[in-house]
PDB file of N, CA and C in Angstrom:
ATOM      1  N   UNK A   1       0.820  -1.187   0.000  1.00  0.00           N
ATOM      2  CA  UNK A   1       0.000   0.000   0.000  1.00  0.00           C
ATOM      3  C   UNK A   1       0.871   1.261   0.000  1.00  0.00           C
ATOM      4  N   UNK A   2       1.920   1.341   0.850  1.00  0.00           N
ATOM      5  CA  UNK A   2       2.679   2.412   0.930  1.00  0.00           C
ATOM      6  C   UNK A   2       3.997   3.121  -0.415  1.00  0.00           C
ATOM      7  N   UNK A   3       4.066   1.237  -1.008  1.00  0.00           N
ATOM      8  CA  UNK A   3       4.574   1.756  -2.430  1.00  0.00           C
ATOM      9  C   UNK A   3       3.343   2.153  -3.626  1.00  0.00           C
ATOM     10  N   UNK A   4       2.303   1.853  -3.452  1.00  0.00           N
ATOM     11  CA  UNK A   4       1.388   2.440  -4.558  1.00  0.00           C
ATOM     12  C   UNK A   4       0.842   3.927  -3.904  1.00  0.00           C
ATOM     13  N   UNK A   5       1.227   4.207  -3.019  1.00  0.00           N
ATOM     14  CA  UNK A   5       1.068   5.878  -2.473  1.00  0.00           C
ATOM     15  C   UNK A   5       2.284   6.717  -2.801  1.00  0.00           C
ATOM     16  N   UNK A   6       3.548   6.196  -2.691  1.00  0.00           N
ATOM     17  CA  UNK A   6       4.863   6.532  -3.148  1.00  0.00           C
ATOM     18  C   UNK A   6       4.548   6.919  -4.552  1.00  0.00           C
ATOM     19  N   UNK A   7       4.432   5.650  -5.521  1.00  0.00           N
ATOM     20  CA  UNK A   7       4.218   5.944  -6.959  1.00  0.00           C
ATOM     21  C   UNK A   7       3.193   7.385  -7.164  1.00  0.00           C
ATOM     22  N   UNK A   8       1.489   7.104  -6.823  1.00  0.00           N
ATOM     23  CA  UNK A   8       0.700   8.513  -6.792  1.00  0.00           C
ATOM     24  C   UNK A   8       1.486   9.442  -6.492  1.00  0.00           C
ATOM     25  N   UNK A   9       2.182   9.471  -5.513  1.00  0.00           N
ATOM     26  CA  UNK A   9       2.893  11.143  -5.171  1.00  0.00           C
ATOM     27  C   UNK A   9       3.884  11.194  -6.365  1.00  0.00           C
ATOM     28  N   UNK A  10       4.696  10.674  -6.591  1.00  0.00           N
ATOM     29  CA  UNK A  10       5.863  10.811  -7.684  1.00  0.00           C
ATOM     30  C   UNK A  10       5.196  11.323  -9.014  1.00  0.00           C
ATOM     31  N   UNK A  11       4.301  10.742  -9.340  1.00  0.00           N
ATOM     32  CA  UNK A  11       3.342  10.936 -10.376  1.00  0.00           C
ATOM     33  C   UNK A  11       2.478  12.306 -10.790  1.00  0.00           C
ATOM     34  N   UNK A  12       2.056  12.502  -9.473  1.00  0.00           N
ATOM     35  CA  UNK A  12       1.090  14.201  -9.264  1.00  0.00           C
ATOM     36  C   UNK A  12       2.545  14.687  -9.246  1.00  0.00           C
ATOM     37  N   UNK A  13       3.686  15.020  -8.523  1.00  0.00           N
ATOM     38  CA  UNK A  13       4.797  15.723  -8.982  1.00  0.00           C
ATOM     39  C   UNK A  13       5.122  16.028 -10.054  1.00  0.00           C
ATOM     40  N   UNK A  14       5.401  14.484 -10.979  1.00  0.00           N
ATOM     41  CA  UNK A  14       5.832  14.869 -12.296  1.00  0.00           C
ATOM     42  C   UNK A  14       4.918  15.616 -12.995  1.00  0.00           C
ATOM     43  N   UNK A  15       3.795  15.437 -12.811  1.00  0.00           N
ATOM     44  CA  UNK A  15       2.724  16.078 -13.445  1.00  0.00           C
ATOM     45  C   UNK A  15       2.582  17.444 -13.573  1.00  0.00           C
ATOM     46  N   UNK A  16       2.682  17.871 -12.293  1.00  0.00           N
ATOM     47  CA  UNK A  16       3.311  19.655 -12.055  1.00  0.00           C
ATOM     48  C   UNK A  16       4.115  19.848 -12.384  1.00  0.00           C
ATOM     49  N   UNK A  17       5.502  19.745 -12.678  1.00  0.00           N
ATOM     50  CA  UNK A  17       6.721  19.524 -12.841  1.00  0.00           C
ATOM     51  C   UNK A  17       6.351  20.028 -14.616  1.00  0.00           C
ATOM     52  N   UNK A  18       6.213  18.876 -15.224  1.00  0.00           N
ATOM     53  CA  UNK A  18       6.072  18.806 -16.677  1.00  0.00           C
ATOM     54  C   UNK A  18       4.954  19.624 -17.319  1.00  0.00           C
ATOM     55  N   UNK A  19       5.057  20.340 -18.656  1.00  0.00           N
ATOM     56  CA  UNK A  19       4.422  21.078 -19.348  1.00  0.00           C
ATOM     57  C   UNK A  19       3.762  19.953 -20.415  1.00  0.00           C
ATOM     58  N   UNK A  20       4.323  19.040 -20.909  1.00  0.00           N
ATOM     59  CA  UNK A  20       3.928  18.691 -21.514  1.00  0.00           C
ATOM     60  C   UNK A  20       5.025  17.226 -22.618  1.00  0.00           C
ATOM     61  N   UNK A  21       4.606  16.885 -23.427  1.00  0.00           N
ATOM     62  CA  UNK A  21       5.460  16.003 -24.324  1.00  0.00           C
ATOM     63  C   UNK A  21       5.830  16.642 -25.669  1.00  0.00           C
ATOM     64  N   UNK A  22       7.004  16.164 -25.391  1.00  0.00           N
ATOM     65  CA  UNK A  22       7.588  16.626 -26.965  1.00  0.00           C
ATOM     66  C   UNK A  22       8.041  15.609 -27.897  1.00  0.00           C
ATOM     67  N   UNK A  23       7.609  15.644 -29.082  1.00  0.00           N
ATOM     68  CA  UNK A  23       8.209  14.399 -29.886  1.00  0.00           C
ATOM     69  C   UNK A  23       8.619  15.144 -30.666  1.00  0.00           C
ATOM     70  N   UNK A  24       9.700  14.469 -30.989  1.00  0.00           N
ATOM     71  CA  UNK A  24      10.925  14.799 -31.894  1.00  0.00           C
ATOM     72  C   UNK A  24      10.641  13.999 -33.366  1.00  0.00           C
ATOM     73  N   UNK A  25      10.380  14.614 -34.537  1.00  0.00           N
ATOM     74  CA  UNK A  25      10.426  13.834 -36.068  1.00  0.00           C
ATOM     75  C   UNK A  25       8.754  13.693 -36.300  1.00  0.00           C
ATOM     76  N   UNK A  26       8.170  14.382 -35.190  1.00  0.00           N
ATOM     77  CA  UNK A  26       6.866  14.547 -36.082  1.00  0.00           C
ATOM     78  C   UNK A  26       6.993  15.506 -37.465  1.00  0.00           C
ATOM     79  N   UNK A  27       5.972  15.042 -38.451  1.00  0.00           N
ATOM     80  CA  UNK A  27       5.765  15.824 -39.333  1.00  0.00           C
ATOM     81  C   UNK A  27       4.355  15.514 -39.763  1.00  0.00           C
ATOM     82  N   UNK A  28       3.710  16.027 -41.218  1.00  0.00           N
ATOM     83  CA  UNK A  28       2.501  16.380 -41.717  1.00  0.00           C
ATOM     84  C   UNK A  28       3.101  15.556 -43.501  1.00  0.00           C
ATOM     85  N   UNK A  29       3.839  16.142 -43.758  1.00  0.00           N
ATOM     86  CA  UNK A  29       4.442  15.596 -45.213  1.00  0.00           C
ATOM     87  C   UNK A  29       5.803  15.349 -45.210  1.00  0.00           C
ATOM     88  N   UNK A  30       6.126  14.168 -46.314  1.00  0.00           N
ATOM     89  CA  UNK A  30       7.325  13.566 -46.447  1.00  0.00           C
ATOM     90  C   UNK A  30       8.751  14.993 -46.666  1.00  0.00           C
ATOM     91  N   UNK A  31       8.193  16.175 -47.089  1.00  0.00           N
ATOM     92  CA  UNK A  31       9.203  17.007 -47.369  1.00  0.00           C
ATOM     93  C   UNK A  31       9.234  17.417 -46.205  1.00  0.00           C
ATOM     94  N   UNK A  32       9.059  17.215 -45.372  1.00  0.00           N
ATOM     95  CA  UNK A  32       9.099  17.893 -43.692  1.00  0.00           C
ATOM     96  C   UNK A  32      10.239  17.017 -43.421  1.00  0.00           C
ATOM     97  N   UNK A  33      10.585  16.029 -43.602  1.00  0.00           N
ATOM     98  CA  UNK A  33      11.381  14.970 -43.544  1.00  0.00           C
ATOM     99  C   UNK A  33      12.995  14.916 -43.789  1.00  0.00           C
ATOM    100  N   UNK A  34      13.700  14.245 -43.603  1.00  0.00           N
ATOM    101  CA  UNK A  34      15.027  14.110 -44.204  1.00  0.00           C
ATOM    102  C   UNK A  34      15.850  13.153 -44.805  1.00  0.00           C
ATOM    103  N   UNK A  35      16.504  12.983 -45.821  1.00  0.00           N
ATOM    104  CA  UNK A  35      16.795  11.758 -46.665  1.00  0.00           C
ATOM    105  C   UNK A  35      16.831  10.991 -46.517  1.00  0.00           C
ATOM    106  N   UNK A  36      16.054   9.891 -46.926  1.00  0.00           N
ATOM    107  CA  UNK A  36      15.932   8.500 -47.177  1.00  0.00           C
ATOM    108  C   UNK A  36      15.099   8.410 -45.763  1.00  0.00           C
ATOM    109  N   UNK A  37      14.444   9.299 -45.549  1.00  0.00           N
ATOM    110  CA  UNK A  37      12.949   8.876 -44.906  1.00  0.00           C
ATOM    111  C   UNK A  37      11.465   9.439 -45.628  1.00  0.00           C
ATOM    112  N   UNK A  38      10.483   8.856 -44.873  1.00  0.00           N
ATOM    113  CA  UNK A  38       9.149   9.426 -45.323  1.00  0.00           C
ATOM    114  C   UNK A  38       8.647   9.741 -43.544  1.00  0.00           C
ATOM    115  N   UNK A  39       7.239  10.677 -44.270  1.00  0.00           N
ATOM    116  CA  UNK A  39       5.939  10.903 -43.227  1.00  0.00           C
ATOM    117  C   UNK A  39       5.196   9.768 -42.705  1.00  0.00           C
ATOM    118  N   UNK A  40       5.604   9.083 -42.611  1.00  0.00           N
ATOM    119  CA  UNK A  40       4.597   7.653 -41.933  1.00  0.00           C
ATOM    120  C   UNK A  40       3.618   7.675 -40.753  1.00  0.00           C
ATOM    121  N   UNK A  41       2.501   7.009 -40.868  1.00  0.00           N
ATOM    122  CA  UNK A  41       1.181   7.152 -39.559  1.00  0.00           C
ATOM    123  C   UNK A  41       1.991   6.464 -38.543  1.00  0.00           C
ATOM    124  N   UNK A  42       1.869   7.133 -37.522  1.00  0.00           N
ATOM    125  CA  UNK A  42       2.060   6.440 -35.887  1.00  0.00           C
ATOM    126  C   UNK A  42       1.347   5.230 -35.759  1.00  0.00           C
ATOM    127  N   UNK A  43       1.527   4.116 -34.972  1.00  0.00           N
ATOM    128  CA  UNK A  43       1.053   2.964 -35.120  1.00  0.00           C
ATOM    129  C   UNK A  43       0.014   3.212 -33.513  1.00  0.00           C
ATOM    130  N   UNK A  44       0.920   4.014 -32.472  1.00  0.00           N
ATOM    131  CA  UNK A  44       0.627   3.902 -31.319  1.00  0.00           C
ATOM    132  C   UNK A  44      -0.449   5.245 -31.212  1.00  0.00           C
ATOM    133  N   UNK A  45      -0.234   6.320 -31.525  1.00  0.00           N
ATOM    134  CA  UNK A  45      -1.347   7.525 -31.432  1.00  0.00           C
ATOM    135  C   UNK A  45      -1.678   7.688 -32.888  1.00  0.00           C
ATOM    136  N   UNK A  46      -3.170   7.860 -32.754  1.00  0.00           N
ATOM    137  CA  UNK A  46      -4.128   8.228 -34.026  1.00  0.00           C
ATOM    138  C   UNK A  46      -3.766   9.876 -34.470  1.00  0.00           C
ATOM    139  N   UNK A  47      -3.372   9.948 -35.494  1.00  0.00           N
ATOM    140  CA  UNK A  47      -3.351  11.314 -36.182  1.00  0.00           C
ATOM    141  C   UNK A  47      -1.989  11.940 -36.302  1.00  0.00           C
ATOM    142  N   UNK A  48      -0.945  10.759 -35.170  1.00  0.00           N
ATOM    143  CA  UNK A  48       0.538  11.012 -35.347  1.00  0.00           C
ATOM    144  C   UNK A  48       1.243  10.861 -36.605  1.00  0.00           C
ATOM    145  N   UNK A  49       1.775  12.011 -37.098  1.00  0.00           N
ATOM    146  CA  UNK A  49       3.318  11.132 -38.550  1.00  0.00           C
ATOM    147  C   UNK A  49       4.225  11.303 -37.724  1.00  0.00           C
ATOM    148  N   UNK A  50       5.140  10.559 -38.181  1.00  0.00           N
ATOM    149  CA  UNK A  50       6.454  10.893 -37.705  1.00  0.00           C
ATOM    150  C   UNK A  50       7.431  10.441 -38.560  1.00  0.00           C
ATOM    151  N   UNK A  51       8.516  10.977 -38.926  1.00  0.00           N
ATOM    152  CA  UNK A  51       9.769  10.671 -39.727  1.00  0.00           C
ATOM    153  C   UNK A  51      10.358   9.561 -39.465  1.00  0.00           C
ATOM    154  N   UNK A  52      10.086   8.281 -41.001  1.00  0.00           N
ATOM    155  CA  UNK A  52      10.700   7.058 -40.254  1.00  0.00           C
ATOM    156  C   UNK A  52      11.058   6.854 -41.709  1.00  0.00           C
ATOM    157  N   UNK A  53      12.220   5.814 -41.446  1.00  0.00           N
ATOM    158  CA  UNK A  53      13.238   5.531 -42.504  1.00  0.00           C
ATOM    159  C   UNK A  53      12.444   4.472 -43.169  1.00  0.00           C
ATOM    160  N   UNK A  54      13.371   4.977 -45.222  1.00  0.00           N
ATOM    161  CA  UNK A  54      13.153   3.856 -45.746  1.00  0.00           C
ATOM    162  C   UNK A  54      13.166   2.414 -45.287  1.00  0.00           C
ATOM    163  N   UNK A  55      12.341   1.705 -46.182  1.00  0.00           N
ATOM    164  CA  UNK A  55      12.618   0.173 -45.399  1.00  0.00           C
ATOM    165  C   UNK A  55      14.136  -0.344 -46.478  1.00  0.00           C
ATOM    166  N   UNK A  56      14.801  -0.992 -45.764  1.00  0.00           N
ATOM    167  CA  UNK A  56      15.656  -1.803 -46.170  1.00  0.00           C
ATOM    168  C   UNK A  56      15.318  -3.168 -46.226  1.00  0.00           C
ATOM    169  N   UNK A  57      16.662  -3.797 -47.032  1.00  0.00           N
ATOM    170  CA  UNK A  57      16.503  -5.581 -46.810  1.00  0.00           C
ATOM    171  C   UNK A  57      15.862  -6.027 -46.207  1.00  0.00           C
ATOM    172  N   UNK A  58      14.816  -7.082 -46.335  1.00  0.00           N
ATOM    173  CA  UNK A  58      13.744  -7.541 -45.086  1.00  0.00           C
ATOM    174  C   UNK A  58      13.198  -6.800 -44.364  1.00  0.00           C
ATOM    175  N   UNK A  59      12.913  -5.895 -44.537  1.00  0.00           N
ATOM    176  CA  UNK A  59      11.936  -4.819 -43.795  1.00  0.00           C
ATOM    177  C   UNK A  59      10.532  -4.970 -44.089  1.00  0.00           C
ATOM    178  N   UNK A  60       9.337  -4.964 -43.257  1.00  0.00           N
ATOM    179  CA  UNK A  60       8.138  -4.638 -43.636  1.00  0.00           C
ATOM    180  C   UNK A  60       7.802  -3.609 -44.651  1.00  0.00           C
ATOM    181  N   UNK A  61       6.852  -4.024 -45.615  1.00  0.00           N
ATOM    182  CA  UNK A  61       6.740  -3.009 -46.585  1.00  0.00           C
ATOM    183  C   UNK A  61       5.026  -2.662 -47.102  1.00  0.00           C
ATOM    184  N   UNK A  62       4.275  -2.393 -47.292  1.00  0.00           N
ATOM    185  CA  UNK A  62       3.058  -2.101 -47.722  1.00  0.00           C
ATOM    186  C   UNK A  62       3.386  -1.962 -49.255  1.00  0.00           C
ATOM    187  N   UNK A  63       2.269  -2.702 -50.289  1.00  0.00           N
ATOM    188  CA  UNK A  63       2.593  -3.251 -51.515  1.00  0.00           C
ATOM    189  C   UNK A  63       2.281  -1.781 -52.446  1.00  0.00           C
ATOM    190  N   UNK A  64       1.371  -1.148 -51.774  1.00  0.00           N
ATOM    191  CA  UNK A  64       0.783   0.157 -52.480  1.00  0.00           C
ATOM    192  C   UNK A  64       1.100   1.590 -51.940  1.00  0.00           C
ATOM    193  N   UNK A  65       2.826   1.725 -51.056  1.00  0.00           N
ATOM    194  CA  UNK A  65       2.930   2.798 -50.681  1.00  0.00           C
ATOM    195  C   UNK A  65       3.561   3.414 -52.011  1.00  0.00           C
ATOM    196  N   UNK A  66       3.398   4.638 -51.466  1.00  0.00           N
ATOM    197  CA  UNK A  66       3.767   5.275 -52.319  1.00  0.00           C
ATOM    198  C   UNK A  66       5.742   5.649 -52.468  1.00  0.00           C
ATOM    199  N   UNK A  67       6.033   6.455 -53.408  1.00  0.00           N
ATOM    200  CA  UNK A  67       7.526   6.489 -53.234  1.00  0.00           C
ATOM    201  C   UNK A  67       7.187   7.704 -52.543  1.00  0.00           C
ATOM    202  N   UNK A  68       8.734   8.185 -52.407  1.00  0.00           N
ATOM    203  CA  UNK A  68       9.268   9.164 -51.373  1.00  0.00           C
ATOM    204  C   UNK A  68       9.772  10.153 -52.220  1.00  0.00           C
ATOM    205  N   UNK A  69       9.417  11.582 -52.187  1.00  0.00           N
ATOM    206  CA  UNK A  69       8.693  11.704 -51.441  1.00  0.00           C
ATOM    207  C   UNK A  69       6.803  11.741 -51.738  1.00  0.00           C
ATOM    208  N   UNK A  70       6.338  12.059 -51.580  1.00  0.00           N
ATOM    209  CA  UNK A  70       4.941  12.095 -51.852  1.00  0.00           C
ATOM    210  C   UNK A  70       4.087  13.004 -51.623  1.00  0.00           C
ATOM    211  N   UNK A  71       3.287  13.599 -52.086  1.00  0.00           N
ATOM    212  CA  UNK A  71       3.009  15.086 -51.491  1.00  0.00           C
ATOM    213  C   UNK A  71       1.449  15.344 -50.955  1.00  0.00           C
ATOM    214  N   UNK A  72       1.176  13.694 -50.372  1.00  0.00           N
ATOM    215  CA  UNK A  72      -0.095  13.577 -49.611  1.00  0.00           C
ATOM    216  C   UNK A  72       0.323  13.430 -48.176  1.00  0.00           C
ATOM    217  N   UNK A  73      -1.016  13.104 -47.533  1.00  0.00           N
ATOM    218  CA  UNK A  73      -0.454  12.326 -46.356  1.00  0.00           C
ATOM    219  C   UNK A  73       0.082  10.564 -46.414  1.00  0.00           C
ATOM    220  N   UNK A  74       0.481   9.987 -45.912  1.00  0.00           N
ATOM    221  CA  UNK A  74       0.700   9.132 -45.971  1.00  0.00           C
ATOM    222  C   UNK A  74      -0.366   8.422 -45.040  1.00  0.00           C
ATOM    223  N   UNK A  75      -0.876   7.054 -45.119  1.00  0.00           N
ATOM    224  CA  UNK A  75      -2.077   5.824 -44.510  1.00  0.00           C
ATOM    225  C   UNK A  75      -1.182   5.015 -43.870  1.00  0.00           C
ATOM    226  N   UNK A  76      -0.081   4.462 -44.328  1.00  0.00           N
ATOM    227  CA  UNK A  76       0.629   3.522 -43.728  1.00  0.00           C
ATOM    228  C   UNK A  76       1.734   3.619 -42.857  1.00  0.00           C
ATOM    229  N   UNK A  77       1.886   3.004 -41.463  1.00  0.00           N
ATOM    230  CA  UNK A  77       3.031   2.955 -40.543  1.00  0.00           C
ATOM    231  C   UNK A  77       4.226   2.262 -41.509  1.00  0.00           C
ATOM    232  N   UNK A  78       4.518   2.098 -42.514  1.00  0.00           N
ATOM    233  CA  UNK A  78       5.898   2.016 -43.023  1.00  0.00           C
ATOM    234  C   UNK A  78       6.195   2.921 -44.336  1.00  0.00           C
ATOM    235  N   UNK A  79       7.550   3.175 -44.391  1.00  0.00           N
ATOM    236  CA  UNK A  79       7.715   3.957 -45.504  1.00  0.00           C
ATOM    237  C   UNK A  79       7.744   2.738 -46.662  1.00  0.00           C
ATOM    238  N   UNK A  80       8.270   3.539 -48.304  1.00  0.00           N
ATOM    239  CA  UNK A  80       8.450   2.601 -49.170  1.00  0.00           C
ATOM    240  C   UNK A  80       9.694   2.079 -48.989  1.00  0.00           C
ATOM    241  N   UNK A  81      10.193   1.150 -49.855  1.00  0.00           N
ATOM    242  CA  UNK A  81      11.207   0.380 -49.508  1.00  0.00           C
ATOM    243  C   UNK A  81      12.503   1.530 -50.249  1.00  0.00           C
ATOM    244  N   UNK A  82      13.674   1.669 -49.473  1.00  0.00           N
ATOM    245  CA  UNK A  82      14.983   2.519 -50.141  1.00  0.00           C
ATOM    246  C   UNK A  82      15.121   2.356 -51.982  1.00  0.00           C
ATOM    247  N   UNK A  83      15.372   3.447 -52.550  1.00  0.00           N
ATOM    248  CA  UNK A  83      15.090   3.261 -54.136  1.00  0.00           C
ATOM    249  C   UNK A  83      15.601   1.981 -54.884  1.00  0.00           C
ATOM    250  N   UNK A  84      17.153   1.297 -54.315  1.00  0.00           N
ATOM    251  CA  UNK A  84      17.186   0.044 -55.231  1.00  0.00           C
ATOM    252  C   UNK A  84      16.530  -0.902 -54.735  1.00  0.00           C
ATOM    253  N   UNK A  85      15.394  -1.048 -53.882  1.00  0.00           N
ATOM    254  CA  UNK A  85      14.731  -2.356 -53.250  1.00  0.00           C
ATOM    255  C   UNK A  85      13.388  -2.511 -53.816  1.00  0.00           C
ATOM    256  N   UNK A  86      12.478  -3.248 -53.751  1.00  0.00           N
ATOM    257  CA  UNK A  86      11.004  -3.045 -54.087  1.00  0.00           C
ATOM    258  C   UNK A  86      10.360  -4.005 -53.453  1.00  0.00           C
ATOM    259  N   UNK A  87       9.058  -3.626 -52.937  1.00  0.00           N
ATOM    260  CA  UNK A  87       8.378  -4.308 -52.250  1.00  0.00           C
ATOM    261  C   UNK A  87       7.717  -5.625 -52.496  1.00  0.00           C
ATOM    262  N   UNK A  88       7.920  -6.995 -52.183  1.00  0.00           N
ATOM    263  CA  UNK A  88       7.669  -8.090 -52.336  1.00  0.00           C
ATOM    264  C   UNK A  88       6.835  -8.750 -51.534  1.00  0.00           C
ATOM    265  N   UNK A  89       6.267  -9.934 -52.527  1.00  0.00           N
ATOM    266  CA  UNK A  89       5.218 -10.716 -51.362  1.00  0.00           C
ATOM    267  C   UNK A  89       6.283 -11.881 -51.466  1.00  0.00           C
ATOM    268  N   UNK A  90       6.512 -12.192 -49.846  1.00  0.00           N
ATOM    269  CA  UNK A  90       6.541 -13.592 -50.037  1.00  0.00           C
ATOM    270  C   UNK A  90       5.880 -14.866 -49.797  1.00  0.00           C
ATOM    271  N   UNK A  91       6.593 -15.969 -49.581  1.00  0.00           N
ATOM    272  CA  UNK A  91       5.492 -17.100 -49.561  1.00  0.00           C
ATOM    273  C   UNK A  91       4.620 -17.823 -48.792  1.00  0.00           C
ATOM    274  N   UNK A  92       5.269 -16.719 -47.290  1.00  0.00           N
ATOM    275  CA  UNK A  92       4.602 -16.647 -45.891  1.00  0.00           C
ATOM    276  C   UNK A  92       3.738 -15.413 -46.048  1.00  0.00           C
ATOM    277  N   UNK A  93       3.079 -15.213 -47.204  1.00  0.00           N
ATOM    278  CA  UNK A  93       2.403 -13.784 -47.695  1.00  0.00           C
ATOM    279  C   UNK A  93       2.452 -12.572 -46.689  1.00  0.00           C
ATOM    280  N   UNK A  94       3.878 -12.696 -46.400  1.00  0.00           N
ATOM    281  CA  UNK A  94       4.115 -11.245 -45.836  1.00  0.00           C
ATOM    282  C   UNK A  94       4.848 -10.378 -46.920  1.00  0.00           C
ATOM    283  N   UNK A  95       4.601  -9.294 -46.793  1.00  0.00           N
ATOM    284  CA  UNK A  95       5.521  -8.336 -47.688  1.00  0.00           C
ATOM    285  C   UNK A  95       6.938  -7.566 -47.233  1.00  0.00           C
ATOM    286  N   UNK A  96       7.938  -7.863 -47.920  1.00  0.00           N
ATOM    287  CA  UNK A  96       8.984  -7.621 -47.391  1.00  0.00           C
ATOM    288  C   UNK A  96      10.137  -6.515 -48.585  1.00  0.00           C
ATOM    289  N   UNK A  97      10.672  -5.487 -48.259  1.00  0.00           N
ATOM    290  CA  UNK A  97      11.392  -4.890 -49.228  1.00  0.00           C
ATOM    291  C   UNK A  97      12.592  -6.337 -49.403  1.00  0.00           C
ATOM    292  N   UNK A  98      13.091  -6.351 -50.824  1.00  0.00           N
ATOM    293  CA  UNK A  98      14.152  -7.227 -51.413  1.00  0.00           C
ATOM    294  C   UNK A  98      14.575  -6.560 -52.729  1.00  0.00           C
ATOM    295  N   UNK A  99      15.552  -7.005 -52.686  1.00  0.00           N
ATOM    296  CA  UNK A  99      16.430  -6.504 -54.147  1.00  0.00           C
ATOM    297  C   UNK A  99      16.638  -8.068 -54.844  1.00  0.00           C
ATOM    298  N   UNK A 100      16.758  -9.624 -54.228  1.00  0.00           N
ATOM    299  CA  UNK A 100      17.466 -10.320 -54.808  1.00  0.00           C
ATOM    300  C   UNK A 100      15.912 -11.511 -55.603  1.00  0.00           C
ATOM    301  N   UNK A 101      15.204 -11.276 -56.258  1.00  0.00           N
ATOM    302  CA  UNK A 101      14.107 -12.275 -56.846  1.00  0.00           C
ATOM    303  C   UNK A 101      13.852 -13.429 -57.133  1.00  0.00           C
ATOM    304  N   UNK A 102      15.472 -13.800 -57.386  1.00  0.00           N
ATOM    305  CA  UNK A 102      15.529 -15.106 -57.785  1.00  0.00           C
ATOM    306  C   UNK A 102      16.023 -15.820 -56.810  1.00  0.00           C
ATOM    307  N   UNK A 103      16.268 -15.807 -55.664  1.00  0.00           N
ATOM    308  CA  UNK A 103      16.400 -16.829 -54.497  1.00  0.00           C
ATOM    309  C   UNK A 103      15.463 -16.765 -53.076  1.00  0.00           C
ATOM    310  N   UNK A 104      14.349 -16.023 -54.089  1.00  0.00           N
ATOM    311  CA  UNK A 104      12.587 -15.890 -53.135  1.00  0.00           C
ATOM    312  C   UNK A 104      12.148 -17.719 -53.446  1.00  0.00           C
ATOM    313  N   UNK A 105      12.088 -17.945 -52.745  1.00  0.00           N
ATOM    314  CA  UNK A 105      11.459 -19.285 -52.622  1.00  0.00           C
ATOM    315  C   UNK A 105       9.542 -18.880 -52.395  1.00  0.00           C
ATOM    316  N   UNK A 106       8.845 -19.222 -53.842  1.00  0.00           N
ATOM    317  CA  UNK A 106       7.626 -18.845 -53.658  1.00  0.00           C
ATOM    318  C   UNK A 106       7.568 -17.518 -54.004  1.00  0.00           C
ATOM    319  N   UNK A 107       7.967 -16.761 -54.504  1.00  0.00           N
ATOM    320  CA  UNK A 107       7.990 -15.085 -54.758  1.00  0.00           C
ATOM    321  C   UNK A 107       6.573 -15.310 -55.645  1.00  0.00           C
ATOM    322  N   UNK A 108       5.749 -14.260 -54.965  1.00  0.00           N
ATOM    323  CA  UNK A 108       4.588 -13.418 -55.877  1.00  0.00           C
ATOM    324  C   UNK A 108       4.623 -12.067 -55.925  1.00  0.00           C
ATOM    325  N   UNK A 109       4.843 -11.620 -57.186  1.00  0.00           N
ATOM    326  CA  UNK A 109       4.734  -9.915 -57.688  1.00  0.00           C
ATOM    327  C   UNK A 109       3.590  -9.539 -56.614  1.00  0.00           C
ATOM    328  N   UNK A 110       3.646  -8.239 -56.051  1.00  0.00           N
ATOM    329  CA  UNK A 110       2.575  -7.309 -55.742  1.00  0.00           C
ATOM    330  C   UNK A 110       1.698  -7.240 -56.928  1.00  0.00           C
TER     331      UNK A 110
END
């Protein structure tokens, strides 16, 4: 009991204490951004972008993002895949950025 009264007090402190949160690499559009990233949706808060890097090798990829930069908002928590990569399905029908096609075991085009 006396550590969950500890925590409340520490808590109403910080609370006074602090103005508020700051996130660092929010943006609205990919040109808000800096090379070899995009504007991507927050996965964790609704209405967040934030500046997140191309996908590389084996990276999660969405089959219909757009390239970088783009001069909408962006829908999807991942960017497109870095310019020599392209987004792939593989045969565990996940989509993954790859550059190498011919040693996809099961490869299907987007």
């Amino acid at each position: 009991m006396r550590t969950l009264l500890f925590l409340l007090v520490i808590l109403c402190i910080f609370s006074l204490v602090t103005q508020g949160v700051v996130i660092t690499g929010a943006c609205e559009m990919d040109d808000q951004c800096g090379t070899r990233t995009c504007c991507a949706a927050s996965l964790w808060l609704p209405g967040l972008r934030m500046c997140t890097p191309l996908g590389l090798h084996g990276d999660e990829c969405h089959p219909y993002s757009h390239k970088a930069p783009f001069m909408g908002k962006r829908k999807h928590h991942t960017c497109p895949c870095a310019p020599t990569l392209m987004c792939a399905r593989l045969a565990n029908r996940k989509y993954q950025c790859t550059s190498n096609f011919k040693n996809l075991a099961g490869f299907y085009a987007a």
